[in-house]
N, C-alpha and C. Protein backbone atom coordinates (compact mmCIF):
# COMPACT_ATOMS: atom_id res chain seq x y z
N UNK A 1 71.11 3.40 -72.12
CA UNK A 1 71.56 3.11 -70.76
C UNK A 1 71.35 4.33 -69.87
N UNK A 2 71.59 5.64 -70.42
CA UNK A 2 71.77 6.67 -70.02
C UNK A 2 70.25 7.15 -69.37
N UNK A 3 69.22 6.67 -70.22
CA UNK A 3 67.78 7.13 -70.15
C UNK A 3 67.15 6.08 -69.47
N UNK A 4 67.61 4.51 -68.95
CA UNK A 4 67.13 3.95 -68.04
C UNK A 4 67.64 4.54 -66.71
N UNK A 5 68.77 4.86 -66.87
CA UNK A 5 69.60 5.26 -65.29
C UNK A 5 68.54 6.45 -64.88
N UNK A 6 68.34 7.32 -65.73
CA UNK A 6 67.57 8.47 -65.52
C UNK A 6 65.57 8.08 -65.05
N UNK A 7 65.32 7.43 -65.97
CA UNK A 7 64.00 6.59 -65.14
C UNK A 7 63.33 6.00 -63.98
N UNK A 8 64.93 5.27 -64.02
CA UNK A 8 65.13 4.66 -62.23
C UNK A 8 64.91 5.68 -60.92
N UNK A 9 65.73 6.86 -61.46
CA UNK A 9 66.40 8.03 -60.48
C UNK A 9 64.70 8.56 -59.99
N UNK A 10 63.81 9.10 -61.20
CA UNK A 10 62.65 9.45 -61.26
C UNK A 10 61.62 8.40 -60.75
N UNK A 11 61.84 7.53 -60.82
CA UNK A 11 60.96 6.42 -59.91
C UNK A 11 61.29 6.28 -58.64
N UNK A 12 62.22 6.33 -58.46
CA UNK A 12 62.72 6.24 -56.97
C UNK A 12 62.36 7.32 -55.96
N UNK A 13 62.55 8.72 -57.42
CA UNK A 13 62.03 9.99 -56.43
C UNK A 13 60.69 10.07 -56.42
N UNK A 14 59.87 9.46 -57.12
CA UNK A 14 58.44 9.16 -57.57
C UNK A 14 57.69 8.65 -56.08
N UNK A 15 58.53 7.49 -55.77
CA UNK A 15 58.30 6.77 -54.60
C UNK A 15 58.20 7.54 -53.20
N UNK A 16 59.57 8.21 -52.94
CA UNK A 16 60.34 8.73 -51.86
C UNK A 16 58.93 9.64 -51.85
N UNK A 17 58.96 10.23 -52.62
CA UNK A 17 57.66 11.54 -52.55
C UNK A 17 56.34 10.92 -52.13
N UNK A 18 55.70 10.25 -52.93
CA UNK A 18 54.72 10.05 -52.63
C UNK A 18 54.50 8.80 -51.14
N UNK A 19 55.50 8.75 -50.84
CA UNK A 19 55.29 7.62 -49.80
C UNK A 19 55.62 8.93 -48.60
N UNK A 20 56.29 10.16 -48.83
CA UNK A 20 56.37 11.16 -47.52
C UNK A 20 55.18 12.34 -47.45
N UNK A 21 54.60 11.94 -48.14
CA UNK A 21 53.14 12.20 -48.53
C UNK A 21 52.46 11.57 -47.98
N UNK A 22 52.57 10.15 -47.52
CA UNK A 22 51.95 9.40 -46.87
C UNK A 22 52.16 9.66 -45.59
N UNK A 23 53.60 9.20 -45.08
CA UNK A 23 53.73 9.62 -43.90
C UNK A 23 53.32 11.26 -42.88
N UNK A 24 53.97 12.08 -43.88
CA UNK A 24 53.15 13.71 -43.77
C UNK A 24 51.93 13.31 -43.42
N UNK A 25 51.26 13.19 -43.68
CA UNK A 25 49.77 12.68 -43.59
C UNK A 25 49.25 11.97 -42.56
N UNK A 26 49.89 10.53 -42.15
CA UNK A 26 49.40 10.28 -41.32
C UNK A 26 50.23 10.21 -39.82
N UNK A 27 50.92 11.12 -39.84
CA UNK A 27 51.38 12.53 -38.47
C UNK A 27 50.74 13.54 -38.50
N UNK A 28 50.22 14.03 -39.35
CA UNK A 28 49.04 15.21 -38.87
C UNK A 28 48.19 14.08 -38.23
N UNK A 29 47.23 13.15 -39.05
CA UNK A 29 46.24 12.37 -37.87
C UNK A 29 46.95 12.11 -37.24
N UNK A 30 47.79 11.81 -36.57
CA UNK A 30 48.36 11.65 -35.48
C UNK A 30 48.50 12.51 -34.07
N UNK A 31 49.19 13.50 -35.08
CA UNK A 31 48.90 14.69 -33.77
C UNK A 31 47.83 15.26 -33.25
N UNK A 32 47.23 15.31 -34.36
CA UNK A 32 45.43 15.76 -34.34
C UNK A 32 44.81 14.84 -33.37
N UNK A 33 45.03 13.64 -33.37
CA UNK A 33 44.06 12.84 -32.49
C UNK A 33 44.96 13.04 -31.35
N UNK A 34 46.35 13.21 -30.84
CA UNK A 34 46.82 13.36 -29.60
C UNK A 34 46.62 14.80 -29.04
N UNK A 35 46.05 15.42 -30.02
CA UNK A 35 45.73 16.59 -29.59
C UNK A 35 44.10 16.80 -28.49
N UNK A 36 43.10 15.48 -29.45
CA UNK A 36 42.16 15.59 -29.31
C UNK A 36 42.05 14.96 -27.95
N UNK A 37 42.52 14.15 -27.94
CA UNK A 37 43.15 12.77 -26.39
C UNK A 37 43.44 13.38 -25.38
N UNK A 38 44.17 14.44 -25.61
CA UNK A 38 44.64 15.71 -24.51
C UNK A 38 43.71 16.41 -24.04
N UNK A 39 42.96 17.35 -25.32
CA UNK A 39 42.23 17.84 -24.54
C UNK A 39 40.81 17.36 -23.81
N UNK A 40 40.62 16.05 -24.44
CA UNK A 40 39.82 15.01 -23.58
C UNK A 40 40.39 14.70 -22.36
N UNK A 41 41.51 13.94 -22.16
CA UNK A 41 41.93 14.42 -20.57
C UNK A 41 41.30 15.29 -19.68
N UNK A 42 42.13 16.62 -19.95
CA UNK A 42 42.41 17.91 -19.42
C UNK A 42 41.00 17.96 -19.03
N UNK A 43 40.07 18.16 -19.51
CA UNK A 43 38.40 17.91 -19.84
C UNK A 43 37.79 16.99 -18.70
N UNK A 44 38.09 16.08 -18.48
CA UNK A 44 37.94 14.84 -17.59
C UNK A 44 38.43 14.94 -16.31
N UNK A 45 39.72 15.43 -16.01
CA UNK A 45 40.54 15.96 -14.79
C UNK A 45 39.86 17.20 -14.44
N UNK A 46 39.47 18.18 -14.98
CA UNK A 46 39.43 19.17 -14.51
C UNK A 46 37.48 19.57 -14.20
N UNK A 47 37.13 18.03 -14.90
CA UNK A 47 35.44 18.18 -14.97
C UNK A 47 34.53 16.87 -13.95
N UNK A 48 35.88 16.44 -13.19
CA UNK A 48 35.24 15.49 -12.39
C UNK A 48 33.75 15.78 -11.98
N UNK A 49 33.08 14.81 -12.41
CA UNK A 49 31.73 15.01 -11.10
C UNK A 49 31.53 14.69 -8.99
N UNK A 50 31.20 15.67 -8.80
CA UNK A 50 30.95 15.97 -7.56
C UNK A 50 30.52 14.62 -6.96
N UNK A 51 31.44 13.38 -5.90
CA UNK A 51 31.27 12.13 -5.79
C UNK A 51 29.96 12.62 -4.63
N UNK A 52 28.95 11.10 -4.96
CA UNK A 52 27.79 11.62 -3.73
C UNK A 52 28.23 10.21 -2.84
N UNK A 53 28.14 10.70 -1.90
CA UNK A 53 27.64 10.25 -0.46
C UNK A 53 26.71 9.04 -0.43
N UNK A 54 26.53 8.04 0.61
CA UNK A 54 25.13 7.31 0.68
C UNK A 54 25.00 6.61 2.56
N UNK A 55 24.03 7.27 3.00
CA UNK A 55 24.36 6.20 3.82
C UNK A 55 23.31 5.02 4.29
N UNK A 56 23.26 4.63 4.98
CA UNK A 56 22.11 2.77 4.55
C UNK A 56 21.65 2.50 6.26
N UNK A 57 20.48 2.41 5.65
CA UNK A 57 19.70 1.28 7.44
C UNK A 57 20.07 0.29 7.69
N UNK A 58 19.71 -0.48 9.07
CA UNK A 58 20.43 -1.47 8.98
C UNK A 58 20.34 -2.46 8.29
N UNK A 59 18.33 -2.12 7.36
CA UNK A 59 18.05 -3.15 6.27
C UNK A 59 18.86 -2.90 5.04
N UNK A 60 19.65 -1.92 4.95
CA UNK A 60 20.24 -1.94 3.34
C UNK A 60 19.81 -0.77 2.53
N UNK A 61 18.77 -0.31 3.24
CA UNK A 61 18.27 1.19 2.30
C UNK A 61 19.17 2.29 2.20
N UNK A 62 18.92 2.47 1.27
CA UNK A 62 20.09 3.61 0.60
C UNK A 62 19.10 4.66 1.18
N UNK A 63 20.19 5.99 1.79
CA UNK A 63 19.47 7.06 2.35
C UNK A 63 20.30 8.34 1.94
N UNK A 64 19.90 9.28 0.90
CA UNK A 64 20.98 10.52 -0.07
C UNK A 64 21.66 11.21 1.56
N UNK A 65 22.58 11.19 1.57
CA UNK A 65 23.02 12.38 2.84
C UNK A 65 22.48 13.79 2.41
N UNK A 66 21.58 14.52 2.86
CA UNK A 66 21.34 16.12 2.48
C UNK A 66 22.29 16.80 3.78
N UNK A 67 22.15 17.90 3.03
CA UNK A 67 22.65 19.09 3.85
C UNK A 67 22.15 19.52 4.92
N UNK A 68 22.58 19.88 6.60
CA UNK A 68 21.90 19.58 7.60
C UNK A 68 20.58 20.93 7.57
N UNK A 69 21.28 21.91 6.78
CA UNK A 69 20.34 23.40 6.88
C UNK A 69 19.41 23.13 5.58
N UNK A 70 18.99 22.08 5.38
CA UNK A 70 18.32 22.03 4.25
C UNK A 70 17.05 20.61 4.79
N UNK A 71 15.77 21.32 4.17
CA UNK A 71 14.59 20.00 4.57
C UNK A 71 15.00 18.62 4.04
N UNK A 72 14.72 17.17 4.23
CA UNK A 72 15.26 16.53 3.99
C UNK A 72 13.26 15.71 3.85
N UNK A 73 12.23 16.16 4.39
CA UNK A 73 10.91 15.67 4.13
C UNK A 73 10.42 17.06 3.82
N UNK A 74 8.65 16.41 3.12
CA UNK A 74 8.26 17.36 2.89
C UNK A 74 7.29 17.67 4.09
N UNK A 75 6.17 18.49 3.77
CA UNK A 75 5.27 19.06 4.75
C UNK A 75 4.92 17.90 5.23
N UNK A 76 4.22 17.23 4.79
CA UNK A 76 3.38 15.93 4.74
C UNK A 76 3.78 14.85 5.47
N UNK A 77 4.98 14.68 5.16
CA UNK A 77 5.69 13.76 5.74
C UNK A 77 6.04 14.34 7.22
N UNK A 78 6.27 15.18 7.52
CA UNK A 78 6.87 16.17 9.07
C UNK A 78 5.59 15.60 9.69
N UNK A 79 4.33 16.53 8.89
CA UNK A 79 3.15 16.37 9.98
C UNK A 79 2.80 14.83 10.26
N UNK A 80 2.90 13.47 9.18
CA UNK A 80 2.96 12.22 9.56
C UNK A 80 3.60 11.75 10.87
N UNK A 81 4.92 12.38 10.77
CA UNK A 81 5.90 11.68 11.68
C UNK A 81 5.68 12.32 12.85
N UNK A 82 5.41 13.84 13.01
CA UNK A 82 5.13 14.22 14.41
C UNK A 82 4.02 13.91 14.78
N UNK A 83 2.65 13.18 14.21
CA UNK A 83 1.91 12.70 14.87
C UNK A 83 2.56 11.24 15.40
N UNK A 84 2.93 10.85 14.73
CA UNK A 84 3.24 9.50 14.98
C UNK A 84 4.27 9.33 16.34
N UNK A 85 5.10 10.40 16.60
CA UNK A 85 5.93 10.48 17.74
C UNK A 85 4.83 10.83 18.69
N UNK A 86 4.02 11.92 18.74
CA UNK A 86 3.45 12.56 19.68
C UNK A 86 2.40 11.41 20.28
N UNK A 87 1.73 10.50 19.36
CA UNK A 87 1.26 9.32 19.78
C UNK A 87 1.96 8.05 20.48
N UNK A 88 2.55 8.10 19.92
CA UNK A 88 3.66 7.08 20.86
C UNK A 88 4.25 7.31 22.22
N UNK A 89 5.16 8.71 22.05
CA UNK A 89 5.10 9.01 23.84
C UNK A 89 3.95 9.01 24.40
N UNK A 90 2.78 9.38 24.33
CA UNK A 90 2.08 9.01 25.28
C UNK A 90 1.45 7.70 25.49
N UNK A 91 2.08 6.37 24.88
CA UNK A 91 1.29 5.27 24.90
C UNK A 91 2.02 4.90 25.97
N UNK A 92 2.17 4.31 27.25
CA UNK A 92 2.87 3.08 28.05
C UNK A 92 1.83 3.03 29.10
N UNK A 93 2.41 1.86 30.04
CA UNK A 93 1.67 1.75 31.33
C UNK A 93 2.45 1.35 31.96
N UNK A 94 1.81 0.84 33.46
CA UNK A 94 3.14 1.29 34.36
C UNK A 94 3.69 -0.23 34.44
N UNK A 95 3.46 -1.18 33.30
CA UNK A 95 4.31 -2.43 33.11
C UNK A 95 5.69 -2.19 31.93
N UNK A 96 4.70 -2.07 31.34
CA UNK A 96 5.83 -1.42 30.17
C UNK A 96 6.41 -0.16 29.88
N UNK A 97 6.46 0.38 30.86
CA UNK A 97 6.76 2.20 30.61
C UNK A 97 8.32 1.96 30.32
N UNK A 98 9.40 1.10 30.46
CA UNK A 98 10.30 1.21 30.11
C UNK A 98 10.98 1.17 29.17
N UNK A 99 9.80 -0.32 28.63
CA UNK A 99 10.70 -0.41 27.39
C UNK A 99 9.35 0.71 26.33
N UNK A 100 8.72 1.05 26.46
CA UNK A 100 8.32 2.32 25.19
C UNK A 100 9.14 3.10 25.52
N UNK A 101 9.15 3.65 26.84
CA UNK A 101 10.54 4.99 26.83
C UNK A 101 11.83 4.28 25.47
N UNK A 102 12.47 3.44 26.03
CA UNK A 102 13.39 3.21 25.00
C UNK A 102 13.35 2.86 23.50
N UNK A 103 11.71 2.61 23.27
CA UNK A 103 11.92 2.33 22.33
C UNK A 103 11.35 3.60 21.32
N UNK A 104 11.27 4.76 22.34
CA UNK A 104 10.64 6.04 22.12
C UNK A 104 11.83 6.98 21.20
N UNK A 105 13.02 6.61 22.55
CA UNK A 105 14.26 7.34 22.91
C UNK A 105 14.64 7.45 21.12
N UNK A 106 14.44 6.54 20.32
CA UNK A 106 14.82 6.64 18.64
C UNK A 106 14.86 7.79 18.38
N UNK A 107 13.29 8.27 18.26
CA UNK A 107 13.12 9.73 17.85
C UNK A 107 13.33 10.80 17.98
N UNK A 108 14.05 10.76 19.17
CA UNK A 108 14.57 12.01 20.12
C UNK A 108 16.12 12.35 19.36
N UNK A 109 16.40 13.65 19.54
CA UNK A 109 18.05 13.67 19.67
C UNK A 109 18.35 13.67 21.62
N UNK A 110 19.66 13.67 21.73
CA UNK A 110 19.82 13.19 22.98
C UNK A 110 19.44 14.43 23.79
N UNK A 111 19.54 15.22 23.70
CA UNK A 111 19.14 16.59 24.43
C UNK A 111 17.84 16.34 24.81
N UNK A 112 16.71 16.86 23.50
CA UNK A 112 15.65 16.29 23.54
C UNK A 112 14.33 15.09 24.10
N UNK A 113 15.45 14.48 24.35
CA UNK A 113 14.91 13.28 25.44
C UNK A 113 14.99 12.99 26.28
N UNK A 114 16.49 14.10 26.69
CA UNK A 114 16.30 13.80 28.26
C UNK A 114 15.46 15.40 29.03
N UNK A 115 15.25 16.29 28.05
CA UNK A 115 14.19 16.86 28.38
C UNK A 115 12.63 16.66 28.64
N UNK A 116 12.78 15.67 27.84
CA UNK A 116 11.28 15.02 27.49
C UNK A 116 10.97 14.11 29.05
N UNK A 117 12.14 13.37 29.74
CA UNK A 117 12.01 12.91 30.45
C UNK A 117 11.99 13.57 31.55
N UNK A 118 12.79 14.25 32.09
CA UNK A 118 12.67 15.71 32.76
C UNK A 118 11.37 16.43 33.26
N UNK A 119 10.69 16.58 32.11
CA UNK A 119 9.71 16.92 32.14
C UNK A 119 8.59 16.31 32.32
N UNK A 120 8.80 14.66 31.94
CA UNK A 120 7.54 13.92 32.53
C UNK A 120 7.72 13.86 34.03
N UNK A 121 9.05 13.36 34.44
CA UNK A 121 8.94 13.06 36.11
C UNK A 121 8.72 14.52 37.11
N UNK A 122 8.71 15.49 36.57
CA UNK A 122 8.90 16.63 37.21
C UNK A 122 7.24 17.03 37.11
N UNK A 123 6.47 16.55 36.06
CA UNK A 123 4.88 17.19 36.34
C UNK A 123 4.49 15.64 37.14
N UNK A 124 4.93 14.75 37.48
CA UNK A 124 4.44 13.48 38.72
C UNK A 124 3.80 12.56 37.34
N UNK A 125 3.71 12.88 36.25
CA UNK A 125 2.48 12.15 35.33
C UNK A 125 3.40 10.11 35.78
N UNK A 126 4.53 10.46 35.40
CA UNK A 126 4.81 9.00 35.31
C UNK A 126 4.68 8.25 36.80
N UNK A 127 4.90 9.16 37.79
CA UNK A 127 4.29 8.33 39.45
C UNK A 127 3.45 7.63 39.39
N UNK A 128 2.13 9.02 39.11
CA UNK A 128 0.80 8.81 38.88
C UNK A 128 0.05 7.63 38.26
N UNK A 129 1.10 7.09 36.93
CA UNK A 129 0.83 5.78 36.36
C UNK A 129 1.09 4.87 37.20
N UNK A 130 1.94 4.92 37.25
CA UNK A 130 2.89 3.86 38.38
C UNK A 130 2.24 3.19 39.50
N UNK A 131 1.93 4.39 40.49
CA UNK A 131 1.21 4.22 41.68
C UNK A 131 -0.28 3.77 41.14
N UNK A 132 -1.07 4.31 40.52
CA UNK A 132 -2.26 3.82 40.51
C UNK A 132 -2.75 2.85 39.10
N UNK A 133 -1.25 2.21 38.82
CA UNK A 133 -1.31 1.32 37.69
C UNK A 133 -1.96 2.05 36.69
N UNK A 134 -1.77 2.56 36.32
CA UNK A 134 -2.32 3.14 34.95
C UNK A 134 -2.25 2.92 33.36
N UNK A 135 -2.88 2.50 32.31
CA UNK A 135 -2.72 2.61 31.32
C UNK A 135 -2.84 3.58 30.26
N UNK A 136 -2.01 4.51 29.75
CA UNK A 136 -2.10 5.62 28.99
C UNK A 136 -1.53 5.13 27.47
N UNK A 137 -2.76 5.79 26.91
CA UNK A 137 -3.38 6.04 25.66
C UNK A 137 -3.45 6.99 24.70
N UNK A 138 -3.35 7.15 23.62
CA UNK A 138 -3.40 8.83 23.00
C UNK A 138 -3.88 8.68 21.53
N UNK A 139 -4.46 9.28 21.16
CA UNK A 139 -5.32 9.35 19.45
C UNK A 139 -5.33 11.02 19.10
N UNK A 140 -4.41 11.48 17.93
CA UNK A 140 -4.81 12.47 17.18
C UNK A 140 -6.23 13.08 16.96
N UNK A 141 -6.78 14.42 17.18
CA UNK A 141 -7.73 14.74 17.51
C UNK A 141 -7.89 15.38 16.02
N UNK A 142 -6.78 15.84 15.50
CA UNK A 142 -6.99 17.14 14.27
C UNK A 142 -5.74 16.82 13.74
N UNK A 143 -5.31 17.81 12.48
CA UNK A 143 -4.55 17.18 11.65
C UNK A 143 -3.20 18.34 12.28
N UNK A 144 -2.21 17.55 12.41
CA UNK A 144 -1.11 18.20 12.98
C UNK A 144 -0.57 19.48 12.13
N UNK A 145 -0.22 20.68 12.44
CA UNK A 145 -0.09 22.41 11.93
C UNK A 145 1.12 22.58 12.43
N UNK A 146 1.81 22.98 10.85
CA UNK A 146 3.86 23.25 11.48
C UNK A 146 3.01 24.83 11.77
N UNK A 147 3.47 25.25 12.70
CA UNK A 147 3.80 26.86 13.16
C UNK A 147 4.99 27.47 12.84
N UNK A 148 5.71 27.01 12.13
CA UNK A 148 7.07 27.24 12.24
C UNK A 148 8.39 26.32 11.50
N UNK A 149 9.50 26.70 10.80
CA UNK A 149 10.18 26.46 10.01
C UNK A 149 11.33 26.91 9.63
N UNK A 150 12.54 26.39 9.25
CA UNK A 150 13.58 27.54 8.87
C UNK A 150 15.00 26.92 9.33
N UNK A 151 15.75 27.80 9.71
CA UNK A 151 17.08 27.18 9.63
C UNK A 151 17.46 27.74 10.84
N UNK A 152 17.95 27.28 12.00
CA UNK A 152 18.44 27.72 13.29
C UNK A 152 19.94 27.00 13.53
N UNK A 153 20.84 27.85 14.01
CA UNK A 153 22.28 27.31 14.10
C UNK A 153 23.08 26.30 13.37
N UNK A 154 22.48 26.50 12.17
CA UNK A 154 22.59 25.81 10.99
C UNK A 154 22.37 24.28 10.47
N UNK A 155 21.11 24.48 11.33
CA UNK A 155 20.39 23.19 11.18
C UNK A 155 18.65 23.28 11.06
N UNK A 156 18.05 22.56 9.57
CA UNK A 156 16.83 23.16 9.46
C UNK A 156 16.00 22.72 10.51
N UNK A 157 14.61 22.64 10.89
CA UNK A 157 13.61 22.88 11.60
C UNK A 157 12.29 22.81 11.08
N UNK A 158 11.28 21.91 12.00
CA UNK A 158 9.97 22.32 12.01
C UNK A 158 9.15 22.36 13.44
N UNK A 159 8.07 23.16 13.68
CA UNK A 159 7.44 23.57 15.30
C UNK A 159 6.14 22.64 14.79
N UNK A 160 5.88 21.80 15.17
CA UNK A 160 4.31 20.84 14.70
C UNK A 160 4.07 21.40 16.07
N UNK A 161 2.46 21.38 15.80
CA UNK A 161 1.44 21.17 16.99
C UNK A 161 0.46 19.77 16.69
N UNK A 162 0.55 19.09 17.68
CA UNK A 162 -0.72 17.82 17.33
C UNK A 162 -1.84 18.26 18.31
N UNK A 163 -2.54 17.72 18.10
CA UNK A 163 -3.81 17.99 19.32
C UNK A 163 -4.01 16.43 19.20
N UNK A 164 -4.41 16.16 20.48
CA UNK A 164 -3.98 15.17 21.22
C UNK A 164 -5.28 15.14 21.93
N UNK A 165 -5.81 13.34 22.14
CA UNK A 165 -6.81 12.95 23.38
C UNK A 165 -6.06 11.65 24.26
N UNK A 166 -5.24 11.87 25.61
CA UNK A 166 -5.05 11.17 25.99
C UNK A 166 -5.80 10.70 27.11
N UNK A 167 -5.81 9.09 27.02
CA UNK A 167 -6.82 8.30 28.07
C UNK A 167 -5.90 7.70 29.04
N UNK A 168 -6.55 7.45 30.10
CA UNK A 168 -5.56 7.38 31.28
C UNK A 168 -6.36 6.29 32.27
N UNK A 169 -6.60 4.83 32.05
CA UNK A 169 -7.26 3.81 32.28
C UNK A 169 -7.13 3.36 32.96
N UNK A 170 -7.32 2.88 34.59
CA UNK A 170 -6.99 2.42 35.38
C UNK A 170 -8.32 1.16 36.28
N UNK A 171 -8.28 0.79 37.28
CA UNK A 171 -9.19 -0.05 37.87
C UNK A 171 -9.90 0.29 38.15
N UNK A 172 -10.41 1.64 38.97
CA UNK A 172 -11.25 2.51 39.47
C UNK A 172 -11.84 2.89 38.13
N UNK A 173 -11.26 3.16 36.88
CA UNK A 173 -12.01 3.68 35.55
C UNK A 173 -11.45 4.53 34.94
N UNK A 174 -11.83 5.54 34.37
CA UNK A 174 -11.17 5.93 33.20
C UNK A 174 -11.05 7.74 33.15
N UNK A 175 -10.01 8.36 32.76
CA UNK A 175 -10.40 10.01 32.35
C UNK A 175 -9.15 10.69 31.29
N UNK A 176 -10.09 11.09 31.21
CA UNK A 176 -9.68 11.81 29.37
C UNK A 176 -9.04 13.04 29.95
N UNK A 177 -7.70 13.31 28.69
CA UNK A 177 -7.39 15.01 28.81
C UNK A 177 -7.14 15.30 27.63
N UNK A 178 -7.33 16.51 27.06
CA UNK A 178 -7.17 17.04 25.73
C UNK A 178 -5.59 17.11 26.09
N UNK A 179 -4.50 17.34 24.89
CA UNK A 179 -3.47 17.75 25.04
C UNK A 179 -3.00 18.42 23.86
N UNK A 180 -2.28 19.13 23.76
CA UNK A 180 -1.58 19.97 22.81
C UNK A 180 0.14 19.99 22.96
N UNK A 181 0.11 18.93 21.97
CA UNK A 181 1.82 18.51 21.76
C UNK A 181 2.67 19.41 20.71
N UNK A 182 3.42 19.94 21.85
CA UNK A 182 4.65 21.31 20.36
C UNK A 182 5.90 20.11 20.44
N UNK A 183 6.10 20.41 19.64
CA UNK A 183 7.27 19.16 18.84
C UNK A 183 8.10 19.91 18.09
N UNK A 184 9.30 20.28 18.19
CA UNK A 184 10.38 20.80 17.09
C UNK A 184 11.48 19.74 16.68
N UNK A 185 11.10 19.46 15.33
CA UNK A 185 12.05 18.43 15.05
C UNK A 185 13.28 19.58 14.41
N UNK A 186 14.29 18.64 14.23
CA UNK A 186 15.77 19.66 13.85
C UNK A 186 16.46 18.38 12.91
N UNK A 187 16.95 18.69 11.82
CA UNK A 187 17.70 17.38 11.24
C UNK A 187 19.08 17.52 11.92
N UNK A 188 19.30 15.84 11.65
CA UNK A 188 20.26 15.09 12.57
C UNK A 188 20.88 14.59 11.23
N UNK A 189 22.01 14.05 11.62
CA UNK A 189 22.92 13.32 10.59
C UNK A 189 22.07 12.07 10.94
N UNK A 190 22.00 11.27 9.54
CA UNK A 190 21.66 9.91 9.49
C UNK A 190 22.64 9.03 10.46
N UNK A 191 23.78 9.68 10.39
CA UNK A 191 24.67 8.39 11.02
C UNK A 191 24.35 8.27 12.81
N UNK A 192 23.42 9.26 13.10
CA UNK A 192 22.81 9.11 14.35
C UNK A 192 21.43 8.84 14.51
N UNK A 193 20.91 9.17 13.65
CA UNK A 193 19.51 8.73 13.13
C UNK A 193 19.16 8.43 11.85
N UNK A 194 18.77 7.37 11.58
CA UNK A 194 18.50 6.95 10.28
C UNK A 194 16.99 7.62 9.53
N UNK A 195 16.33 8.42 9.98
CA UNK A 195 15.17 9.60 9.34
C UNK A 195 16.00 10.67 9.06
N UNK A 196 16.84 11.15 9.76
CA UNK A 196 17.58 11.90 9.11
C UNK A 196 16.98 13.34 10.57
N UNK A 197 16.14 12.98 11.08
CA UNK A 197 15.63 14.43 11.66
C UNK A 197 15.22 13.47 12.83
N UNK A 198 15.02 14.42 14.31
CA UNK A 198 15.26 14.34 15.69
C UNK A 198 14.03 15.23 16.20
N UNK A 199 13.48 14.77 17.28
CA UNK A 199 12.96 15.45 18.24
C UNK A 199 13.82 16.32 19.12
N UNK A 200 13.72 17.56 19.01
CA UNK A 200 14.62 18.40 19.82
C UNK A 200 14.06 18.65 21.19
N UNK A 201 12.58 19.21 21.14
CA UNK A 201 11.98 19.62 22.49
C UNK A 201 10.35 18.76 21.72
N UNK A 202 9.97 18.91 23.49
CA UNK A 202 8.17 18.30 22.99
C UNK A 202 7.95 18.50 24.19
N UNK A 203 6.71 19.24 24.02
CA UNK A 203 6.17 19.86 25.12
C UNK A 203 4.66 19.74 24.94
N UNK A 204 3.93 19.31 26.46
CA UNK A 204 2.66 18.79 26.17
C UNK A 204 1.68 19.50 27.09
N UNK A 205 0.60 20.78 26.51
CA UNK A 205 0.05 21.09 27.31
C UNK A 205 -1.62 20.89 27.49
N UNK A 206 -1.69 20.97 28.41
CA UNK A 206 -3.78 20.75 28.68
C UNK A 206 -4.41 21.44 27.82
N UNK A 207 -5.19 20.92 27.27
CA UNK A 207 -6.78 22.50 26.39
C UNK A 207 -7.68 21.92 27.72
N UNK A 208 -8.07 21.57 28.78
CA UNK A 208 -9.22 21.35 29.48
C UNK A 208 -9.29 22.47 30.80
């Protein structure tokens, strides 16, 4: 009787043990993985990624916001687009000179365009259409040359030159002038222009 009572006692402690053996055990994994959980957190909070920006045309195109002192095109693309402006202001006639002005005015920042305008009515060119009905014309002569680049009042920059043949067509007939268009574009926030960059000044002088 004496040596079952004693068996029992040893089984029981047999149990107790090896079952806090168990538990011992699986509280270290326990803590271990709340350890690991933690410092996964901590890790996550303190390693957020830098949220980006986007902003969109009115078709839906996604456009990266860059930094305003930073290029946002490359060479290639500048000299594309300042031909492409420098051709366009000089296209209207004296039916439609209004709506190309406005539909010019895009490319400009607002400064910029009302210099641009400034400067047409002040050399008579837009009278001149006007009064003697005129149709003006313009075709890239040579491949447009930045002179210039960089970061000004903390906004980047390029100085294009186009060379320019504008035609000036009327009833009486026709006459040509060479021109030499300086163009400084400056980036703009998209949310005012969707290229991201502005005509600041444009200035158009004779080679004849």
């Amino acid at each position: 009787m004496a040596y079952n009572a004693l068996e029992t006692v040893k089984l029981r402690n047999d149990f107790y043990r090896d079952n806090y053996r168990k538990v011992a055990s699986a509280l270290v994994v326990a803590v271990f993985a709340i350890v690991v959980l933690s410092c996964a957190i901590v890790y996550l909070v303190t390693h957020r990624p830098a949220p980006k920006y986007f902003a969109t045309t009115e078709s839906g195109r996604i456009i990266p916001l860059i930094a305003l002192d930073q290029a946002n095109y490359n060479s290639n693309a500048i000299r594309s687009w300042a031909a492409n402006v420098a051709t366009s202001s000089y296209s209207y006639n004296f039916v439609n000179y209004r709506k190309a002005f406005s539909d010019n005015q895009k490319y400009f920042t607002t400064d910029g365009w009302n210099d641009f305008l400034k400067s047409l009515q002040e050399s008579g060119n837009l009278d001149a259409v006007k009064n003697r009905k005129l149709i003006v014309s313009a075709v890239p002569t040579g491949t447009p040359v930045i002179q210039d680049s960089g970061v000004f009042k903390g906004r980047y920059y390029w100085r294009v030159q186009v060379p320019l043949l504008v035609t000036y067509q009327g009833e009486s007939g026709s006459f040509h002038n060479n021109i030499l268009a300086t163009i400084t574009i400056e980036r703009v926030s998209t949310l005012d222009h969707s290229d991201g960059i502005g005509v600041a000044a444009f200035t158009g002088t004779s080679q004849d």
